[in-house]
Protein backbone atom coordinates (compact mmCIF):
# COMPACT_ATOMS: atom_id res chain seq x y z
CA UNK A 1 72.20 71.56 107.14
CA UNK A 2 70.43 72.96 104.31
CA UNK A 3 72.96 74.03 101.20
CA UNK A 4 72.56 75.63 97.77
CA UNK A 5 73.77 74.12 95.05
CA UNK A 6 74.68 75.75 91.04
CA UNK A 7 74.33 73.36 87.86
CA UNK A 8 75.44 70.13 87.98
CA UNK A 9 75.82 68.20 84.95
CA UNK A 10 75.39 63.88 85.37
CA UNK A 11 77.50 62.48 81.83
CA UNK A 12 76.05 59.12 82.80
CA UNK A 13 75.90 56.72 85.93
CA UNK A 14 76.86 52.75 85.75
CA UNK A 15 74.69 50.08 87.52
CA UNK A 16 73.78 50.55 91.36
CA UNK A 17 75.55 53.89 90.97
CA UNK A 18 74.63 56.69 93.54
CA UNK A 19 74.07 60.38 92.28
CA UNK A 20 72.98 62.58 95.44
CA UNK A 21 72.29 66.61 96.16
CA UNK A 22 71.33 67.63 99.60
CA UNK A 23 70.69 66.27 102.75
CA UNK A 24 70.09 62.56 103.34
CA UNK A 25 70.07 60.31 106.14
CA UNK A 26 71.28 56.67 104.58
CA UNK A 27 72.49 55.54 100.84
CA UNK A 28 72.56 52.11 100.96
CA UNK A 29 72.82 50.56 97.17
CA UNK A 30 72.33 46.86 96.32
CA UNK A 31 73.64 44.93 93.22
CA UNK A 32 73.74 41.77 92.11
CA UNK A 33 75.57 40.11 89.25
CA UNK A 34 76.66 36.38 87.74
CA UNK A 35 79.65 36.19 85.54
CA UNK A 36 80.28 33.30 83.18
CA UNK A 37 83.94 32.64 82.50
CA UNK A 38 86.46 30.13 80.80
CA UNK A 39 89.32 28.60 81.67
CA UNK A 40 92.09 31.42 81.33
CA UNK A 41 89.85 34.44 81.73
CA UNK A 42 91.20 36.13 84.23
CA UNK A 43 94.57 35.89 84.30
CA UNK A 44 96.60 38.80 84.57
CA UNK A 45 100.46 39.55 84.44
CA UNK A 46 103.32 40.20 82.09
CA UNK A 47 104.38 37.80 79.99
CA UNK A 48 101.71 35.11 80.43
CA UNK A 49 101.22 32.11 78.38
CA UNK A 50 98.05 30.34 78.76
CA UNK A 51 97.51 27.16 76.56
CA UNK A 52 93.55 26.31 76.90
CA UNK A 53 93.50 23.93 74.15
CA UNK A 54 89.83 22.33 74.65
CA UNK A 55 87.94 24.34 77.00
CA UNK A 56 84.10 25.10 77.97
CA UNK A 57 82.21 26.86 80.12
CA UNK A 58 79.25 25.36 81.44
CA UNK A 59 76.38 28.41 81.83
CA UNK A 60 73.54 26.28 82.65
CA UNK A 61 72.12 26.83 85.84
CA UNK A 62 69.49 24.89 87.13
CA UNK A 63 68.29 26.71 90.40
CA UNK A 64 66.54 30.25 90.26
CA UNK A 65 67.99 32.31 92.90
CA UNK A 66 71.89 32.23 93.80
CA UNK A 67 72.33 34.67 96.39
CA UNK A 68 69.28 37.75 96.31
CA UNK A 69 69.19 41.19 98.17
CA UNK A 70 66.66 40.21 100.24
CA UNK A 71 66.62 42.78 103.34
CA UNK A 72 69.71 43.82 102.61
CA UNK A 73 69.33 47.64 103.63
C-alpha cells in the first residue's frame, strides 16, 4: 500500500546498513568482515587482570577467500 511520506533526514548509515521509504518486497543485506586480535582483547568484566606479558598476533593469511557471500540472498 502506497504511503506519503514528509522530510526525512539520514545523519549517516554504518556498513551493510539498510535505509528504506516505501514499499518493498525483500531487504536482504550481506556483510562480511575479519578481525585481527591479541591475546586479552576481548575480555570483559569488572575487576579483570590480564597479564599478556609476550604476546603476538599472527595477521598473515595465506588463502584468498575465508568465507564469501556468494548467493547469499
Amino acid at each position: 500500500m502506497p504511503a506519503i511520506v514528509g522530510v526525512a533526514q539520514v545523519i549517516s548509515l554504518g556498513n551493510s546498513a539498510v535505509f528504506h521509504i516505501g514499499d518493498v518486497y525483500r531487504i536482504s543485506p550481506v556483510s562480511n568482515a575479519k578481525t585481527f586480535s591479541g591475546a586479552g582483547s576481548f575480555n570483559t568484566g569488572d575487576g579483570l587482570t590480564v597479564y599478556n606479558n609476550q604476546s603476538s598476533t599472527n595477521t598473515y593469511d595465506q588463502d584468498a577467500v575465508d568465507q564469501g557471500n556468494y548467493l547469499n540472498v
